[in-house]
Protein backbone atom coordinates (compact mmCIF):
# COMPACT_ATOMS: atom_id res chain seq x y z
CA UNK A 1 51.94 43.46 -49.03
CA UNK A 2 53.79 45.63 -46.60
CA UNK A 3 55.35 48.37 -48.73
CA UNK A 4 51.43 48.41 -50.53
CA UNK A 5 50.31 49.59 -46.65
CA UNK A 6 53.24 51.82 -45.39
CA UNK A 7 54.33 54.90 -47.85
CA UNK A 8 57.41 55.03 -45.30
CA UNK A 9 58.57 51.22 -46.03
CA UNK A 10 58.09 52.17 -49.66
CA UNK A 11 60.07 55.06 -50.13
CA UNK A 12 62.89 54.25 -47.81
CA UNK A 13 66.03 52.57 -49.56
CA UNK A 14 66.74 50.48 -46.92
CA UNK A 15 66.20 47.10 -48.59
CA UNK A 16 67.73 45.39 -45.16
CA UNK A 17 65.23 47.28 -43.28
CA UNK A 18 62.28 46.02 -45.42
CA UNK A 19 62.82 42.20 -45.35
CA UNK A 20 63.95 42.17 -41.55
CA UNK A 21 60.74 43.36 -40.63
CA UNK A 22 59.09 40.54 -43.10
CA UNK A 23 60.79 38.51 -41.52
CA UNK A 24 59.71 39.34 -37.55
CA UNK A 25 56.06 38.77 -39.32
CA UNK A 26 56.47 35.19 -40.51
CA UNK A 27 55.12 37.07 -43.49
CA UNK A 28 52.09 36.95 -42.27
CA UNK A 29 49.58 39.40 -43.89
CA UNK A 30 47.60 39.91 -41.03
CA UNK A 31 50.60 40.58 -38.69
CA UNK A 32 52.57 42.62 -41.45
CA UNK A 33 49.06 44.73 -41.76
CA UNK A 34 49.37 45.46 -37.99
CA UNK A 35 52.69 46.47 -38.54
CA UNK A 36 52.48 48.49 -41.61
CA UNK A 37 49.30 50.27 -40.62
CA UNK A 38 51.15 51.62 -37.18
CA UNK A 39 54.21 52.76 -39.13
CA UNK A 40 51.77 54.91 -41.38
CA UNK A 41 50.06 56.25 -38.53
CA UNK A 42 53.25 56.92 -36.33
CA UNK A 43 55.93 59.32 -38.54
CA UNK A 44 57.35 60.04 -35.72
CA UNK A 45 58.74 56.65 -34.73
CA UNK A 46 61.84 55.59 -36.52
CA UNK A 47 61.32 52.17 -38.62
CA UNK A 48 64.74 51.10 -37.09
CA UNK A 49 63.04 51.79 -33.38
CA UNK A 50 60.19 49.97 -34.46
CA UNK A 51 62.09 46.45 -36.09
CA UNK A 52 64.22 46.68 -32.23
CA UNK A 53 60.78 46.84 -30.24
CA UNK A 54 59.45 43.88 -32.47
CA UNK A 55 62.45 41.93 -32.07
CA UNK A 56 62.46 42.52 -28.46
CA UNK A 57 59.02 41.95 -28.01
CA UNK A 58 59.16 38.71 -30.04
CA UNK A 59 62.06 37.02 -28.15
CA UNK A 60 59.43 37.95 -24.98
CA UNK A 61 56.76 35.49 -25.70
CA UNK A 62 58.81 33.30 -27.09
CA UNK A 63 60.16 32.81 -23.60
CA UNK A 64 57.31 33.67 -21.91
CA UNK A 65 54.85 30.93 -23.77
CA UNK A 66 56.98 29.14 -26.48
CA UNK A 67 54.01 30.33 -28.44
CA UNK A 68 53.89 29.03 -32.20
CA UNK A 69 52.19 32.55 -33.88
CA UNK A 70 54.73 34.41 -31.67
CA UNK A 71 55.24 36.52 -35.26
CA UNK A 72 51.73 37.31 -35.66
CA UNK A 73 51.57 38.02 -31.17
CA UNK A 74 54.21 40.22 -31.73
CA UNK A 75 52.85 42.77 -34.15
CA UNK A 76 49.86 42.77 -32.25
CA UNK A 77 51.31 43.09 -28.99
CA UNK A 78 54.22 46.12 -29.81
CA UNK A 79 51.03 47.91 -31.99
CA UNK A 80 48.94 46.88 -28.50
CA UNK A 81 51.76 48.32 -26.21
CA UNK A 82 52.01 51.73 -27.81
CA UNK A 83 48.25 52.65 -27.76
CA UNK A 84 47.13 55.43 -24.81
CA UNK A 85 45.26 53.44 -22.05
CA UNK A 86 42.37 54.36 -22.96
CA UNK A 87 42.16 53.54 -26.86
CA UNK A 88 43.83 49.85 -25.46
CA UNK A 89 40.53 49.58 -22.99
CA UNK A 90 38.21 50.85 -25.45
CA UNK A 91 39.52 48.19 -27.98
CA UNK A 92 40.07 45.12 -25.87
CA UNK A 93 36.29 45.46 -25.01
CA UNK A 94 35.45 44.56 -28.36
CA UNK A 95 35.89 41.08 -27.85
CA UNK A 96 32.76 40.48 -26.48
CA UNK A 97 31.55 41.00 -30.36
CA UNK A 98 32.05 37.34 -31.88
CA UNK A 99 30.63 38.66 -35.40
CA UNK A 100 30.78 42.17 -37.41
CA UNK A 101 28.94 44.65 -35.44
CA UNK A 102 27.11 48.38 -36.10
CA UNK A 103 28.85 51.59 -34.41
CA UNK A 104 25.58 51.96 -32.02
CA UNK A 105 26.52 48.65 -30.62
CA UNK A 106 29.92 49.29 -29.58
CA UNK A 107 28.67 53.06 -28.43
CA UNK A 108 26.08 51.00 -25.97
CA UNK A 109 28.98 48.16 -24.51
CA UNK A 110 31.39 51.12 -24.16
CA UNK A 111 28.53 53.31 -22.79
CA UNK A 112 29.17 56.51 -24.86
CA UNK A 113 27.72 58.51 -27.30
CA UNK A 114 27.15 56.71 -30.83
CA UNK A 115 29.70 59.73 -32.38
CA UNK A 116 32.38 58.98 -29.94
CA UNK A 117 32.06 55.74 -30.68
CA UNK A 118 32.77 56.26 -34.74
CA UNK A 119 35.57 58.36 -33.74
CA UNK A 120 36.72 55.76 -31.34
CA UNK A 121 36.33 53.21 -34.14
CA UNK A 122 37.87 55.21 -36.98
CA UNK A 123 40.95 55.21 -34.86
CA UNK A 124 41.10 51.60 -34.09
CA UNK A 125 41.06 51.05 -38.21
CA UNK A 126 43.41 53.24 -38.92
CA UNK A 127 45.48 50.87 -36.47
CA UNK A 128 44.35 48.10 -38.64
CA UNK A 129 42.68 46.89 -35.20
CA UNK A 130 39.78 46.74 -36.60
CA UNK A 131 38.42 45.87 -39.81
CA UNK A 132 35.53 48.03 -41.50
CA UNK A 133 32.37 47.52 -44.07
CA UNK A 134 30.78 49.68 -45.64
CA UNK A 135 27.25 49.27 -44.89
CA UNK A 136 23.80 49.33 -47.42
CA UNK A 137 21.75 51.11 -44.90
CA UNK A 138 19.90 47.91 -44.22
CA UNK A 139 17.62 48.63 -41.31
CA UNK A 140 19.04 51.90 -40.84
CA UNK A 141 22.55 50.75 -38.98
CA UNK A 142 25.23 51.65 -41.00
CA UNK A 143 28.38 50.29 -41.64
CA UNK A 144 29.66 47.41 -39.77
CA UNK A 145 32.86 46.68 -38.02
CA UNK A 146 34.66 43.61 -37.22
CA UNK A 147 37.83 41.75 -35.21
CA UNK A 148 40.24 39.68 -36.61
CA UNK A 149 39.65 36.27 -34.85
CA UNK A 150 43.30 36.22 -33.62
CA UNK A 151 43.00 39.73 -32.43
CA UNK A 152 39.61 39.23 -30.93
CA UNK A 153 41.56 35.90 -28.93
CA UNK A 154 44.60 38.45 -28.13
CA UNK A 155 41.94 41.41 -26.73
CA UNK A 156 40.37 38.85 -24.34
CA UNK A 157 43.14 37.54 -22.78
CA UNK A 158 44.27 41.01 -22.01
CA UNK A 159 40.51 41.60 -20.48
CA UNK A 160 39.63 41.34 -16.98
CA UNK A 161 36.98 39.90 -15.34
CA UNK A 162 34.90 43.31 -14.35
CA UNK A 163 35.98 44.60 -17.58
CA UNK A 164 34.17 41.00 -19.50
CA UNK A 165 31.05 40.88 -16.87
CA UNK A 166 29.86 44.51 -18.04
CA UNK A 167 30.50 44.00 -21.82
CA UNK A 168 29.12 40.78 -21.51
CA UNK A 169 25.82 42.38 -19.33
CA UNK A 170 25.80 45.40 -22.02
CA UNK A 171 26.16 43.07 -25.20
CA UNK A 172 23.67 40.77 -24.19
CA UNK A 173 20.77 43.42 -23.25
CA UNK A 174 21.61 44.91 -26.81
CA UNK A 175 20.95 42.13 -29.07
CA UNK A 176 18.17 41.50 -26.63
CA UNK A 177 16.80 44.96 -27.81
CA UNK A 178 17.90 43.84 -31.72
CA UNK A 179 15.25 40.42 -31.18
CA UNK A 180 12.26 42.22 -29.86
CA UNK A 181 13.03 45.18 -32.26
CA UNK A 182 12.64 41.93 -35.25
CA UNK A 183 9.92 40.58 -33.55
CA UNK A 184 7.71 44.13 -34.00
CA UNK A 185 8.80 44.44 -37.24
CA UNK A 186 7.61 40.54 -37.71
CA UNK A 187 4.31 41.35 -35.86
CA UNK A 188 3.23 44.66 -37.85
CA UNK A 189 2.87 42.14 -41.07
CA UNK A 190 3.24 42.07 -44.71
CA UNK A 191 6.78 43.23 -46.07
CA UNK A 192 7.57 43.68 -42.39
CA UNK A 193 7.92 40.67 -41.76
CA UNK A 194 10.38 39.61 -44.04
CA UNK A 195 12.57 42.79 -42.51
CA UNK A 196 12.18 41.42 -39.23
CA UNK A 197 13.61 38.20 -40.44
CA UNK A 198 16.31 39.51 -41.97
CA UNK A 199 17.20 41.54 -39.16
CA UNK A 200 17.08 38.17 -36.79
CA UNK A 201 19.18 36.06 -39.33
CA UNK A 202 21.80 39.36 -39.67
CA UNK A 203 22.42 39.38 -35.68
CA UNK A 204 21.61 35.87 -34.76
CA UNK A 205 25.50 35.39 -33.72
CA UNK A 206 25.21 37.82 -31.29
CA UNK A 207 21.86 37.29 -30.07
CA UNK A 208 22.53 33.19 -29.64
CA UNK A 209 25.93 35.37 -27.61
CA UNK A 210 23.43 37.27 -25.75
CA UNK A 211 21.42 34.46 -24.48
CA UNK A 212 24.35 32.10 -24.01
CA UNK A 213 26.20 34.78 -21.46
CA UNK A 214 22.72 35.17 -19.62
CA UNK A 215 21.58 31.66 -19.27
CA UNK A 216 25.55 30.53 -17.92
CA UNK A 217 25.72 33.31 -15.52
CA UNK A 218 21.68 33.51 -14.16
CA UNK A 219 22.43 31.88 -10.99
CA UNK A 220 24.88 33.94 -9.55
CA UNK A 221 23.69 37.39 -11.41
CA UNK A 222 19.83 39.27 -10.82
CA UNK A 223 20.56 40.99 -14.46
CA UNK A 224 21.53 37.80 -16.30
CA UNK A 225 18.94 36.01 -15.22
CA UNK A 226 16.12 38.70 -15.97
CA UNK A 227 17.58 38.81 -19.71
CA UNK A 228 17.88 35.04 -19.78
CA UNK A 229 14.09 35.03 -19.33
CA UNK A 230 13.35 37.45 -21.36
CA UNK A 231 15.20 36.97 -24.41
CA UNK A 232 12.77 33.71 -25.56
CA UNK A 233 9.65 36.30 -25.51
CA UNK A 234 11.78 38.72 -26.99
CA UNK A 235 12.33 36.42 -29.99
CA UNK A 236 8.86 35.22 -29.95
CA UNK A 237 7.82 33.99 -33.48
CA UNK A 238 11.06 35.17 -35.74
CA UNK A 239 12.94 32.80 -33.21
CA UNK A 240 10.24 30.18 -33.90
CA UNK A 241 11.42 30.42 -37.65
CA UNK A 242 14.87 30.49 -37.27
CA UNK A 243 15.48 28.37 -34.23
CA UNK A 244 15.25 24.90 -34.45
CA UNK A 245 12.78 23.31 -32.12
CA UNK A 246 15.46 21.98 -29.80
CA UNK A 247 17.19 25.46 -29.57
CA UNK A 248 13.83 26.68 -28.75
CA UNK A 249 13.34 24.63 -26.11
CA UNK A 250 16.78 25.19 -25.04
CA UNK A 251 16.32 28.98 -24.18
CA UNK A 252 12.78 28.46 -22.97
CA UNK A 253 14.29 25.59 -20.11
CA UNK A 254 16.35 28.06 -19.71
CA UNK A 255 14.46 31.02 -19.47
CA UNK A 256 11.59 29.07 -17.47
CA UNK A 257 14.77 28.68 -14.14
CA UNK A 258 15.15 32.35 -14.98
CA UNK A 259 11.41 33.26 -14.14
CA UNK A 260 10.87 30.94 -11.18
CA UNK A 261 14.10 32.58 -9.42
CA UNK A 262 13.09 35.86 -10.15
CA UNK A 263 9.52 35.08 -9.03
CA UNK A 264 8.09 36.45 -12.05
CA UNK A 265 4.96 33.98 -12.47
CA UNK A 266 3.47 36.23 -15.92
CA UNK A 267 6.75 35.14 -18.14
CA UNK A 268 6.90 31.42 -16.03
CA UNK A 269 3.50 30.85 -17.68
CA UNK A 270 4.63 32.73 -21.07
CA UNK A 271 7.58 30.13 -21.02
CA UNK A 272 5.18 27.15 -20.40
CA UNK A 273 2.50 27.73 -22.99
CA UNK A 274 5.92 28.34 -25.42
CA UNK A 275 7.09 24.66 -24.13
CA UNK A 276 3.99 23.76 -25.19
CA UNK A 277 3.76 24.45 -28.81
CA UNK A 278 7.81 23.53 -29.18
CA UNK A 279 7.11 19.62 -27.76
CA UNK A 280 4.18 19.96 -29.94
CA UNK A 281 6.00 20.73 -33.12
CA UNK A 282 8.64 17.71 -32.45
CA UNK A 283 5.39 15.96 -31.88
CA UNK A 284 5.38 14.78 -28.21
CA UNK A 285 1.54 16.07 -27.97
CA UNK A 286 0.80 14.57 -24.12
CA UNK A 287 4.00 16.31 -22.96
CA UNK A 288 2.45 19.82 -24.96
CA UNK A 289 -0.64 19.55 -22.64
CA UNK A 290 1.21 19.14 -19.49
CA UNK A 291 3.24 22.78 -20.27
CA UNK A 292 -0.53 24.17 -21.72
CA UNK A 293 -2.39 23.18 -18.35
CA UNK A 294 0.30 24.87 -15.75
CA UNK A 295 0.23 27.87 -18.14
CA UNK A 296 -3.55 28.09 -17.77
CA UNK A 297 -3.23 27.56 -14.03
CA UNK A 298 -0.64 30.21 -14.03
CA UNK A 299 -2.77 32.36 -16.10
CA UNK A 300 -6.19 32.24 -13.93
CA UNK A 301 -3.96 32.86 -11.26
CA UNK A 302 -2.66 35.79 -11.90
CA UNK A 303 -5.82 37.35 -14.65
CA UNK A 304 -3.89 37.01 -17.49
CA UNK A 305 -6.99 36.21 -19.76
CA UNK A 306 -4.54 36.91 -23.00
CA UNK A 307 -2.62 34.29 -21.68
CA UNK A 308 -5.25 31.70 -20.43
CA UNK A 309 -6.76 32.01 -24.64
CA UNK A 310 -3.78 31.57 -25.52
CA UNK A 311 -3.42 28.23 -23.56
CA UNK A 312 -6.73 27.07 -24.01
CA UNK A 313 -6.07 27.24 -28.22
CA UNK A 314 -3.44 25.57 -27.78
CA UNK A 315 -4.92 22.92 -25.23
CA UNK A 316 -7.59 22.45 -28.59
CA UNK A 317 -4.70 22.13 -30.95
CA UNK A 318 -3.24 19.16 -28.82
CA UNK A 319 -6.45 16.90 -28.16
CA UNK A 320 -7.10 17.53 -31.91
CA UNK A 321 -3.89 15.97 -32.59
CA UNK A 322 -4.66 13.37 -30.30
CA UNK A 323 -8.14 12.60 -32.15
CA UNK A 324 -10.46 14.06 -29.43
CA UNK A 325 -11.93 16.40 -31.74
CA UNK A 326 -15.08 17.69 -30.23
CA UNK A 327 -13.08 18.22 -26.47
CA UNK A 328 -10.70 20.73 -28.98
CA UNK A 329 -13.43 22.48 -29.99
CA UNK A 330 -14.86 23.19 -26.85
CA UNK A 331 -11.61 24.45 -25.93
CA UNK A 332 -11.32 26.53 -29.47
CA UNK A 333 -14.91 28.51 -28.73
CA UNK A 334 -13.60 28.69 -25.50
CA UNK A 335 -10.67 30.18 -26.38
CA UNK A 336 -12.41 32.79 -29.11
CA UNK A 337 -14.84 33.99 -26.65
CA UNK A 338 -11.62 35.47 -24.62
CA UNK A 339 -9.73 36.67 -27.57
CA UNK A 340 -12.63 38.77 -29.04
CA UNK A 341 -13.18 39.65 -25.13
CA UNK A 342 -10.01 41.62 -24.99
CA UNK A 343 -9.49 42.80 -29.22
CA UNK A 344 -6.39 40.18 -29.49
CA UNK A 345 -7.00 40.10 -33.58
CA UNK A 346 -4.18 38.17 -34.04
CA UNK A 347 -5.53 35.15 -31.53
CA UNK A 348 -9.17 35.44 -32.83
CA UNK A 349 -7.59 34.70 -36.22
CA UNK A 350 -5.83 31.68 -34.79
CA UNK A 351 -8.77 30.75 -33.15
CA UNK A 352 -10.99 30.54 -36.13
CA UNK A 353 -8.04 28.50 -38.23
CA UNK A 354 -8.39 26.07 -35.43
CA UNK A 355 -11.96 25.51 -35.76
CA UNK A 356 -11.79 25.49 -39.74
CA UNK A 357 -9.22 22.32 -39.15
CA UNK A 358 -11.10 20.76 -36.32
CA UNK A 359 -14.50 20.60 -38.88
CA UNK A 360 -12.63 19.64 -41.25
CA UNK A 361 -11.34 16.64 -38.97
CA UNK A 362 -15.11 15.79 -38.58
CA UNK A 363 -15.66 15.80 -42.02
CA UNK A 364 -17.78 19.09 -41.84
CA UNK A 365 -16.18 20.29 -45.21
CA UNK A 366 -18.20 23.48 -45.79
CA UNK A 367 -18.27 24.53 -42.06
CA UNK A 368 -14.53 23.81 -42.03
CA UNK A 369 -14.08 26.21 -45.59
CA UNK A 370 -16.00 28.98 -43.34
CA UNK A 371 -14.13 29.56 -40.40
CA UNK A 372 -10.79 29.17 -42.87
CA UNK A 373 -12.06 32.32 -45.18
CA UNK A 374 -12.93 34.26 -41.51
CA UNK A 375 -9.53 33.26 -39.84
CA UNK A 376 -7.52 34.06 -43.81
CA UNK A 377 -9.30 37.60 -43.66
CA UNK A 378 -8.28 38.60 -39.83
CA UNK A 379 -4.81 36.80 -40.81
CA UNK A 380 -4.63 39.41 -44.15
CA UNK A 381 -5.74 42.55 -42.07
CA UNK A 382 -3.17 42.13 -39.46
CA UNK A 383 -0.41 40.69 -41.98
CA UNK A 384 0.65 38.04 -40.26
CA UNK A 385 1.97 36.40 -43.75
CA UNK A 386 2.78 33.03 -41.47
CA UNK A 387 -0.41 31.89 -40.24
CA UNK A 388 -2.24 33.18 -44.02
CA UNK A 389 0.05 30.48 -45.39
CA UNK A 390 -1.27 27.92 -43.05
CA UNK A 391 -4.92 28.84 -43.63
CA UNK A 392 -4.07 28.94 -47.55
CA UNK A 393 -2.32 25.27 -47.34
CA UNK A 394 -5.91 24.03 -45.08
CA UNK A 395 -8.17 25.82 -47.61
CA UNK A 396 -6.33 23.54 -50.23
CA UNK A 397 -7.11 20.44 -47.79
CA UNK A 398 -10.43 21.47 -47.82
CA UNK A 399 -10.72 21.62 -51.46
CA UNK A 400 -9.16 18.55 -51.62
CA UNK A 401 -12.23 16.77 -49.78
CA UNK A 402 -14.99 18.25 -51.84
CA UNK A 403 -12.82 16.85 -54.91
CA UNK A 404 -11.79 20.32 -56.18
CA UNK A 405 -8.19 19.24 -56.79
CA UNK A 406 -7.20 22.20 -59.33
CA UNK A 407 -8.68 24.69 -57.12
CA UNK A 408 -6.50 22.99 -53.99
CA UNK A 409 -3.75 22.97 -55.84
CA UNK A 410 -3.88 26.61 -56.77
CA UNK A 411 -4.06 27.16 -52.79
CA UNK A 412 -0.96 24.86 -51.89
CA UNK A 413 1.02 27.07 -54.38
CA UNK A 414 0.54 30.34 -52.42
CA UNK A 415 0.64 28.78 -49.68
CA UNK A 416 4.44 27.60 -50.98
CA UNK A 417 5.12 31.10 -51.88
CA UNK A 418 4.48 32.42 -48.64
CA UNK A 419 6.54 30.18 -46.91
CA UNK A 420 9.62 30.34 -49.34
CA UNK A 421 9.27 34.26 -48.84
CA UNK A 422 9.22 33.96 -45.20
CA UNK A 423 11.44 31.25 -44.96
CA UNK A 424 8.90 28.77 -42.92
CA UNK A 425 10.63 25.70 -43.63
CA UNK A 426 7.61 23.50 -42.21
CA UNK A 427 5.46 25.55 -44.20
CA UNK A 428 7.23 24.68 -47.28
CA UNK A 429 7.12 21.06 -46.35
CA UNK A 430 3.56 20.81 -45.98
CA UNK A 431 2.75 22.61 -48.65
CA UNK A 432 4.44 20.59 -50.75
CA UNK A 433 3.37 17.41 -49.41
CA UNK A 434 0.22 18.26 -49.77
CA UNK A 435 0.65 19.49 -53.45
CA UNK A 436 1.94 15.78 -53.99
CA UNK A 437 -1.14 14.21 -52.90
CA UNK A 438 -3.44 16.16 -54.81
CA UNK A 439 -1.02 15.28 -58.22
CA UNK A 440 -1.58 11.63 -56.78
CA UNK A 441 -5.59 11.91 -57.33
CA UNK A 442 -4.73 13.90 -60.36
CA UNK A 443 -2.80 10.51 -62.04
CA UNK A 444 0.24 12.40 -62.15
CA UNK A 445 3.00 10.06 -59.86
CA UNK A 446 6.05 11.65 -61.39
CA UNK A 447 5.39 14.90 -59.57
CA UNK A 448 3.63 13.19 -56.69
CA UNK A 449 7.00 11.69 -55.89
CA UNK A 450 8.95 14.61 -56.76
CA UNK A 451 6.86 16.94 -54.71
CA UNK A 452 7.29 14.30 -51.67
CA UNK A 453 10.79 13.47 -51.96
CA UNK A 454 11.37 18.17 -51.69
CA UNK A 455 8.73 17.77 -48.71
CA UNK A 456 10.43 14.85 -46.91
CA UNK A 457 14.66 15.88 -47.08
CA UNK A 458 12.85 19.36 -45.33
CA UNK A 459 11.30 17.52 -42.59
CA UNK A 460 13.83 15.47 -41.90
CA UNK A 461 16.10 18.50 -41.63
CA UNK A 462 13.73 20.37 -38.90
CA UNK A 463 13.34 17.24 -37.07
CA UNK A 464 9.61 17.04 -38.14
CA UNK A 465 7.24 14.13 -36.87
CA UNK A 466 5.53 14.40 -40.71
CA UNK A 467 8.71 12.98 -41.91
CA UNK A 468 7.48 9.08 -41.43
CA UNK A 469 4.38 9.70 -42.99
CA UNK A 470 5.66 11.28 -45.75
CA UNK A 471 8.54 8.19 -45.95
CA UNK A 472 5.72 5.78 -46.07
CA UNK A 473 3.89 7.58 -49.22
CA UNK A 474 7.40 7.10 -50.97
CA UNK A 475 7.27 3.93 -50.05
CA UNK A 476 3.05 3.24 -51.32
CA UNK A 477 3.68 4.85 -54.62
């Protein structure tokens, strides 16, 4: 492995000279890469030099920590030792990076330009310090580069704690940048939002790294805590996707301590109405209302009429849930009135969905079928492909009632589409529980079952309160 990386091992005819340096590696590949990839970058320093400084170096730790991978410590360490100070400080910052990272992210933690930082970079592999991909162009980045996990443990140890709190800071307010950048992508619709999901799912080690630095360190440090609240509303609706609903809830706690030290009531009610919905989706419904009425308070307070529809559609959702179906539409017309008030397209849509379900809750079929086709055109026209899955998969329902079972089931299936494409896990589940009672009225109990059985290992996997019911149609048929 080590003559295949070092010309200079491979045409010397020192045989000795090749196996005592195996040797000092534990033939390791990793540490004999460290050490083959210097000797091809150094011609000036004798191989004999070298296999005394590893030696020496390796009898060091072993007396200074008894340490097991002293072979594999050594490489690193001689390769380490011989570096000018500023390629070892420009390196040992890269351990903030816990997965394979673009060139413009190490440019922004080192602070320089995004060509010193290639150049920077390109010297670091030639060290075999760091390990480069070549990149696909995927969203514009370029290739990626990545640490070793045993050099990545050896960098930090050798970091200090100035040096890790501004890496940490710049990291974090990166990938904070990398969410909301996936969350406009999500928001401008149709093929976008599969880009922006993408994007989430490519960084979400580092983001998750991001959030995790600011939410440990937001007592003691103004910046952390302003990212630690604002990461949540960065991630808004990709995160709600990707996230499970106690990870959501995680980072909005989280982010909600943030806000109140900071003062910053417009993101305390943000993170309240976004409490809301994630209680809601793990189906705690009277703890949902509790978040949605101090984010309305919040909201009134401070004229944030967005915010107070916002609330108030959610408030409609919740008593819907909880039966009290003509108090949630009161507070659905109550919340379109503000949304086509201000042009928020995206909550009028919502707003109309709502209405279509509560109707259909009343067993207003047609009126129901009405608001759905308004709220599945706004939903098209903006391309939010999410909520036009939802309205597809309650068009279905609809369908369903009037005893149009074909036609439903031709809505469930694009509704199933959407969701696979967008990877909406509770999307997928519904639609396919839904798809399996329709086959039920159809006669048809083999795919009925089948269909349930796909919908009920999803919902039990997202921690979804339709699991039981689902359980209990297994059970019935």
């Amino acid at each position: 492995y080590l003559i295949s990386l070092c010309a200079r091992l491979q045409n010397t005819e020192n045989r000795t000279q090749r196996i005592e340096l195996r040797k000092l590696c534990g033939y390791l590949p990793l540490a004999l890469k460290i050490a083959g990839s210097y000797l091809g970058a150094t011609p000036n320093i004798e191989i004999a030099r070298y296999i005394e400084k590893l030696r020496a170096r390796r009898l060091e730790i072993l007396r200074e920590r008894g340490d097991d991978e002293l072979n594999v410590e050594a490489a690193f360490a001689l390769t380490y030792d011989q570096l000018p100070p500023t390629t070892q400080l420009t390196w040992r910052l890269l351990a903030v990076f816990p997965a394979p990272f673009w060139h413009t992210a190490a440019a922004y933690v080192w602070g320089v330009e995004e060509g010193q930082a290639q150049d920077e970079l390109g010297e670091l592999v030639r060290y075999s310090l760091v390990e480069y991909t070549a990149g696909d162009g995927g969203q514009g980045k370029g290739d990626r580069y990545s640490l070793h996990d045993l050099l990545r443990e050896f960098a930090e140890r050798r970091t200090t704690d100035d040096e890790r709190r501004t890496t940490s800071l710049r990291h974090a307010e990166f990938y904070k940048d990398v969410a909301t950048e996936a969350k406009e992508l999500y928001k401008r619709g149709n093929e976008n939002v599969v880009a922006g999901l993408k994007l989430f799912e490519q960084e979400i080690a580092h983001i998750r790294a991001g959030q995790k630095w600011a939410a440990e360190n937001l007592e003691n440090d103004a910046d952390a805590a302003r990212l630690c609240s604002e990461y949540p509303d960065a991630a808004v609706y990709v995160a709600q996707l990707r996230l499970s609903a106690r990870e959501n809830i995680h980072w909005l706690q989280d982010a909600l301590r943030a806000a109140k030290q900071l003062g910053d009531k417009s993101m305390e009610g943000n993170h309240l109405g976004n409490l809301g919905l994630a209680y809601a989706a793990l189906g705690e419904v009277r703890r949902a209302i509790e978040f949605y009425e101090q984010r309305i308070a919040i909201a009134r307070e401070i004229g944030d009429r967005r915010g107070e529809g916002n609330a108030l559609g959610n408030l409609g959702l919740a008593y819907a849930a909880l039966g009290e179906v003509r108090r949630a539409i009161e507070y659905h017309e109550q919340a379109l009135l503000i949304d086509r008030e201000i042009g928020d397209r995206r909550g009028e849509g919502a707003d109309l969905g709502n209405l279509g379900s509560a109707y259909y809750s009343l067993g207003e079929v047609r009126r129901a079928i009405e608001y759905h086709e308004q709220a599945l055109a706004v939903m098209r026209d903006i391309g939010d492909k999410r909520a036009e899955g939802s309205i597809l998969g309650n068009l279905g329902l609809a369908y369903a009632a009037l005893g149009e079972v074909r036609r439903a089931i031709e809505f469930y299936e694009q509704a199933l589409v959407i969701a696979r494409e967008i990877g909406d896990r509770r999307g997928e589940g519904n639609a396919q529980a839904n798809m399996g009672n329709a086959y039920k009225k159809l006669g048809d109990m083999n795919k009925a079952r089948e269909l349930w059985r796909a919908a009920l290992a999803i919902f039990e996997a997202i921690e979804d309160p339709n699991a039981e019911r689902v359980r209990g149609w297994l059970s019935e048929g």
